[in-house]
Protein backbone atom coordinates (compact mmCIF):
# COMPACT_ATOMS: atom_id res chain seq x y z
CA UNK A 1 -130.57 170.84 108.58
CA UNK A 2 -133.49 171.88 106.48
CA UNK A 3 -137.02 170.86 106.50
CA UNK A 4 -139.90 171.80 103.95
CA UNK A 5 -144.08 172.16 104.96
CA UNK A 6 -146.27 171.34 102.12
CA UNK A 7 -149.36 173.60 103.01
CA UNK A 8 -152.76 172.49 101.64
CA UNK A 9 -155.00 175.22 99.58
CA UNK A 10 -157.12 175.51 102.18
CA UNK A 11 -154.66 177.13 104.75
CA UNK A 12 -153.84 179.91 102.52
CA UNK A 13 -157.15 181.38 101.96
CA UNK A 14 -156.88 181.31 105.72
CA UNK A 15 -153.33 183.17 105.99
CA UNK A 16 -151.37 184.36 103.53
CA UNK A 17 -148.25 183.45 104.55
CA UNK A 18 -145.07 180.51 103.62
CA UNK A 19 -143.28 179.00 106.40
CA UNK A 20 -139.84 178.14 105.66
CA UNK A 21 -137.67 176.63 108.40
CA UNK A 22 -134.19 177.10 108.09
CA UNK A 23 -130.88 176.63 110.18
CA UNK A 24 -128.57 178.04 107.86
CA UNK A 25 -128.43 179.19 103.78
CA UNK A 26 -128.18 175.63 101.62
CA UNK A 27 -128.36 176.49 97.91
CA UNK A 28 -129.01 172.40 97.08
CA UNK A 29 -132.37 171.62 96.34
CA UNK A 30 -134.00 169.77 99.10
CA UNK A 31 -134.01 165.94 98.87
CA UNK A 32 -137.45 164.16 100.43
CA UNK A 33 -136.11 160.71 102.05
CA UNK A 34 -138.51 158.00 101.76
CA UNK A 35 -137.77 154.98 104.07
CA UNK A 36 -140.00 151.77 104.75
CA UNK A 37 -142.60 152.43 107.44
CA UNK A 38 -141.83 151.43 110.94
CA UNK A 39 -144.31 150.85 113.88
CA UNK A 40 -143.25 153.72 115.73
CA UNK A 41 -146.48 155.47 116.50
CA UNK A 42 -147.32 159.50 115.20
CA UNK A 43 -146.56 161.63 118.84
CA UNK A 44 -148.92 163.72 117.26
CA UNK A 45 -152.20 162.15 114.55
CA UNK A 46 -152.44 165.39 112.92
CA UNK A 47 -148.89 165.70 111.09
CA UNK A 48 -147.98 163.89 108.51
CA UNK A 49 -144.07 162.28 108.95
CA UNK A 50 -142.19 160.50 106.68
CA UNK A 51 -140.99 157.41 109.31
CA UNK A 52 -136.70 156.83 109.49
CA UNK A 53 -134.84 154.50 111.74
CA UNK A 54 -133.99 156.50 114.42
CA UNK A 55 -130.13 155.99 113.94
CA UNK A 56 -130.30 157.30 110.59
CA UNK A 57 -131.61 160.60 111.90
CA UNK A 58 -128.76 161.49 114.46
CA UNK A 59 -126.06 164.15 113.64
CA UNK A 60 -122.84 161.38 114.62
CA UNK A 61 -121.05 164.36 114.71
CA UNK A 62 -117.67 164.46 116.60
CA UNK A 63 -117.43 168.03 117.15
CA UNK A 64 -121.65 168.83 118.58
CA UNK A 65 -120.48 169.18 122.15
CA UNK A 66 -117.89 171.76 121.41
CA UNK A 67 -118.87 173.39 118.49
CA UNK A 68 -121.57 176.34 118.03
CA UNK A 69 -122.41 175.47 114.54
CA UNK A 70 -125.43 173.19 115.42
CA UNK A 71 -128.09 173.09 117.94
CA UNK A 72 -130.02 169.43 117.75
CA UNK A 73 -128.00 166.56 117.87
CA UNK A 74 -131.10 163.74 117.33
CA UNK A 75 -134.20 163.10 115.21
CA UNK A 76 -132.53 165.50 112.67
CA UNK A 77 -136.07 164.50 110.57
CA UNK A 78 -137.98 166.14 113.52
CA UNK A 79 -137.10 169.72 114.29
CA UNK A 80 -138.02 170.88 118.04
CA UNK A 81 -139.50 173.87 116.15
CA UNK A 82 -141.64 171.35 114.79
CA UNK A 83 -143.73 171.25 118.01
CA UNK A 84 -144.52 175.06 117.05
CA UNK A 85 -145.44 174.98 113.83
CA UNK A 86 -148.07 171.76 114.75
CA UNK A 87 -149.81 174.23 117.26
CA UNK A 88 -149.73 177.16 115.02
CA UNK A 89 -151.94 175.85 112.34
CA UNK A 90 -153.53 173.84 114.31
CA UNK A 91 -155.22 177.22 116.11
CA UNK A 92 -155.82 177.78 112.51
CA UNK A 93 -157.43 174.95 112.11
CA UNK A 94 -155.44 173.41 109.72
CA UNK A 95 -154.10 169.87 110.20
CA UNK A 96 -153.62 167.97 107.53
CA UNK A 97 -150.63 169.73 106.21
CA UNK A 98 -147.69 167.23 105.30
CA UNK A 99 -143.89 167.20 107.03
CA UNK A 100 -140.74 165.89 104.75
CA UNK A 101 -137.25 165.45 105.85
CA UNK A 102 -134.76 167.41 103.36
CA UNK A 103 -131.30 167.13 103.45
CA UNK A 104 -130.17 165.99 106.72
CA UNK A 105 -126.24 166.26 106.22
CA UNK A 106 -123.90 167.83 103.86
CA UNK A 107 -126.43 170.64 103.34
CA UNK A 108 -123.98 173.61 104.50
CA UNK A 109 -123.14 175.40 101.12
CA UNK A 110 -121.66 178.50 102.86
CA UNK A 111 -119.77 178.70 105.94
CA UNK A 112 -117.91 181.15 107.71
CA UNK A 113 -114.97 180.43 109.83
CA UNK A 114 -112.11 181.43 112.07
CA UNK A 115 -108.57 181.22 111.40
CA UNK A 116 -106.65 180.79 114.73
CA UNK A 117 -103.13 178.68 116.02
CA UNK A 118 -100.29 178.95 114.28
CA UNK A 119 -98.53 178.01 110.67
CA UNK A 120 -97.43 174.38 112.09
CA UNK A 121 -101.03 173.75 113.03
CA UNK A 122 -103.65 175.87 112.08
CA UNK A 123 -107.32 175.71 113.35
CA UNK A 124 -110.11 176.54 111.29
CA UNK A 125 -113.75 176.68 112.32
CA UNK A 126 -116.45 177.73 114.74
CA UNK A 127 -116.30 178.95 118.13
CA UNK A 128 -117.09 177.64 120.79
CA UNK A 129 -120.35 178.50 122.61
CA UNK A 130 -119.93 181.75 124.75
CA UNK A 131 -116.19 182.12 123.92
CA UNK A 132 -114.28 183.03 121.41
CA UNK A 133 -112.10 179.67 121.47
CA UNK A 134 -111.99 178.21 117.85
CA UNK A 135 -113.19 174.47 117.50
CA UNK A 136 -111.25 173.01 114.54
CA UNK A 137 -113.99 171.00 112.51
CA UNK A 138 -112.00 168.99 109.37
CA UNK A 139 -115.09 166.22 109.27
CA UNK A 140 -118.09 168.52 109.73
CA UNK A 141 -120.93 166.80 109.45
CA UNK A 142 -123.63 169.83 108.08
CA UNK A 143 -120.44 171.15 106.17
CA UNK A 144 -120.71 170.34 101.75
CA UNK A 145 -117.92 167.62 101.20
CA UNK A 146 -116.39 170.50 99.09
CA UNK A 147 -116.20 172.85 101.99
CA UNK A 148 -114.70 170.02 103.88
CA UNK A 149 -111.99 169.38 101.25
CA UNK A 150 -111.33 173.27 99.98
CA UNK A 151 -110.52 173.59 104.56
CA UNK A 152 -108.14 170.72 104.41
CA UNK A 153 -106.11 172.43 101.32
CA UNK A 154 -106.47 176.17 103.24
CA UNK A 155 -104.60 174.22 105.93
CA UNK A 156 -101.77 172.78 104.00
CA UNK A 157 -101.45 176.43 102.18
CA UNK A 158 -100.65 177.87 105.21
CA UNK A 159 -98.44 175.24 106.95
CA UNK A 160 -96.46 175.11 103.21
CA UNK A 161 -96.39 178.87 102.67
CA UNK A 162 -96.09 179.95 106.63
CA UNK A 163 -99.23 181.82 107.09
CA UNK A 164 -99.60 183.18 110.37
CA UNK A 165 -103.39 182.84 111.49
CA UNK A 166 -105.15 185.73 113.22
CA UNK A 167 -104.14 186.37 117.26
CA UNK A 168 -107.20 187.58 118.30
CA UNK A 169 -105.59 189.08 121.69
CA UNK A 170 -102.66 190.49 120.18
CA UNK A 171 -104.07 191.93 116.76
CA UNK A 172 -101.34 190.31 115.08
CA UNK A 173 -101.22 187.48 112.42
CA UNK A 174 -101.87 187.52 108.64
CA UNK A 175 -105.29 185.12 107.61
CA UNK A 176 -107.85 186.47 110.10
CA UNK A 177 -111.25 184.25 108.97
CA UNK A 178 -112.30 182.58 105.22
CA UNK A 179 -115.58 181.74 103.83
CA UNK A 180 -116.54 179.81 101.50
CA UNK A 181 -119.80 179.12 99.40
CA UNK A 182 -120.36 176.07 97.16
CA UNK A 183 -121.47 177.03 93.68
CA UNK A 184 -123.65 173.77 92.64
CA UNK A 185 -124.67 175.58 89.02
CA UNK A 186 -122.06 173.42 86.98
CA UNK A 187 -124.25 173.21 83.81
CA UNK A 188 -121.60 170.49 82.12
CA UNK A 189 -122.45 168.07 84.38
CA UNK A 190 -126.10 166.42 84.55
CA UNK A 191 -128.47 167.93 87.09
CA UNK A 192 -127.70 164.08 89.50
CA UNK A 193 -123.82 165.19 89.76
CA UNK A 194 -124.12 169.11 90.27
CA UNK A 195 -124.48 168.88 93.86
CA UNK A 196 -122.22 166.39 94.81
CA UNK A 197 -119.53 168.00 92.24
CA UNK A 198 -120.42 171.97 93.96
CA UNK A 199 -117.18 174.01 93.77
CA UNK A 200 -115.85 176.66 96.21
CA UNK A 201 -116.15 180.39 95.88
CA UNK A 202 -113.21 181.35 98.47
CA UNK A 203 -112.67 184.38 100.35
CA UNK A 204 -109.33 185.42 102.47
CA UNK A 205 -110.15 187.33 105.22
CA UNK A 206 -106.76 189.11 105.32
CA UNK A 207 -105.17 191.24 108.35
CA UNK A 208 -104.29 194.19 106.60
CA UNK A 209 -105.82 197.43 104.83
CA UNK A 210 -105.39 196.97 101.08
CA UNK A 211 -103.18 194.91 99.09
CA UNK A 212 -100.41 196.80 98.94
CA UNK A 213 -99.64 196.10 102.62
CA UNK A 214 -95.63 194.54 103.38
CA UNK A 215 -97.67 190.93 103.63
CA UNK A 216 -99.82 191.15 100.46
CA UNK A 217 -96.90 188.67 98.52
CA UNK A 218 -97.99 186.18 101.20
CA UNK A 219 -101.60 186.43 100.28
CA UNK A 220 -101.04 186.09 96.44
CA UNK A 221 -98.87 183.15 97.32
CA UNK A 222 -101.67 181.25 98.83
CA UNK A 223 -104.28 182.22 96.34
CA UNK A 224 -101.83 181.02 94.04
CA UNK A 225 -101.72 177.91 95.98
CA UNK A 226 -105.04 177.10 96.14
CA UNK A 227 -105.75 177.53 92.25
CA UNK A 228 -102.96 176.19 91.33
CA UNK A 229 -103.98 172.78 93.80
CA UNK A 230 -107.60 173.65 93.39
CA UNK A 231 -108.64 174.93 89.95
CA UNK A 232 -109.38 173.68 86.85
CA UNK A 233 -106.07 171.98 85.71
CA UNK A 234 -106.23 168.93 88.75
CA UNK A 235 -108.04 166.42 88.31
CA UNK A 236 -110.51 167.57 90.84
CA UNK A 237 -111.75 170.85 89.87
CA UNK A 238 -112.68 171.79 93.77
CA UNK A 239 -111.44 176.11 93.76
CA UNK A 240 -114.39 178.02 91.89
CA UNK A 241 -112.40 181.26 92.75
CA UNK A 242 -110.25 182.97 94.72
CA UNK A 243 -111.25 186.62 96.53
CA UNK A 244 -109.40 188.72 99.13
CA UNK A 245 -111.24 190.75 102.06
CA UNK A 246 -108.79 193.12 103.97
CA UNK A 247 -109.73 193.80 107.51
CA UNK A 248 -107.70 195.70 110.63
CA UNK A 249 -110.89 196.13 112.48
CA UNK A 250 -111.18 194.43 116.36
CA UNK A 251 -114.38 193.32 115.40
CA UNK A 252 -115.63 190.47 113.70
């Protein structure tokens, strides 16, 4: 979720200093939401909120009790950190800065996550919290629809080409993590469409030392796949590139 403070003039003669709220690294502009205004009273005169329907402001995502990926579940267009920043410049004695809601889903443009199960069915995704039990999260709410779709074709990869995922216990297994990160910089397309059209920088996090280890024909076979499914010649152009990391290490 990200949220942007408009500051007024006066609070930085006061401090020098830009607040910036984030939950994770977006590279899409922020969108302000605008919705009719509702009677719901201001909790607090001082801060300027952009009013939403309550419903449209929940996360609805399947996966928030299990997974670590996000921490608030409702009133997405209200932070809890909000509460902080209010009495912050309020000792300042500012309070007539202004609050908008950005992006509330789909906002995720890089992501991070664990390859565990097996080649049948392969889970990809977070952990859970305090464990190191992978959640598999296919619909991910915060997740770019591109991230989303780029997981779902990882997945058939490795049932097709029987990639073993990582076994954390044993040390064993070939595909160990991926990340990806949306590129949204499509200059073709007009500035509306870039987001929505973002493509996927992937990365194979791959169990070995270098690539001439006994299963580096594996890994070209499913960076094959994936551009080959993925890249420029389909009719969705989803695979912005394909990159191997090669790590033995027991840690993360």
């Amino acid at each position: 979720m990200l949220v942007r403070l408009s500051i007024p003039a006066k609070a930085i003669r006061h401090a020098m200093l830009t607040l910036s709220i984030l939950s994770a690294q977006p590279s899409a502009p922020p969108l302000t939401t605008s919705f009719p205004p509702t009677p719901k009273p201001n909790p607090n005169p001082n801060l300027s909120i952009s009013p939403l329907p309550s419903v449209t402001c929940a996360l609805q995502c399947q996966y928030f009790q299990s997974c670590s990926g996000c921490t608030q579940e409702l009133n997405l267009h209200r932070p809890i950190i909000l509460d902080d920043v209010t009495e912050f410049f309020n000792g300042l004695g500012v309070s007539d800065f202004t609050f908008d809601s950005c992006r509330l889903w789909e906002w995720r443009c890089r992501a991070k996550l664990a390859v565990r199960g097996s080649s049948i069915s392969p889970l990809i995704g977070l952990y859970q919290e305090n464990s190191h039990n992978v959640v598999d999260i296919p619909h991910c709410k915060a997740h770019h629809p591109s991230i989303n779709a780029a997981v779902e074709l990882l997945k058939q990869g490795i049932t097709d080409l029987k990639v073993e995922p990582y076994d954390e216990d044993q040390g064993t297994g070939e595909l160990r993590y991926v990340q990806m990160a949306v590129t949204t910089n499509n200059t073709s397309l007009p500035a509306s469409q870039r987001y929505r059209n973002g493509r996927v920088q992937v990365t194979l996090v791959w169990n070995s030392r270098n690539e001439n280890s006994p299963s580096s024909a594996k890994l070209n076979a499913l960076a094959n796949f994936l551009w080959r499914n993925g890249g420029p010649r389909n009719n969705v152009h989803l695979i912005h590139s394909v990159w191997a990391n090669f790590q033995t290490s027991t840690n993360n």
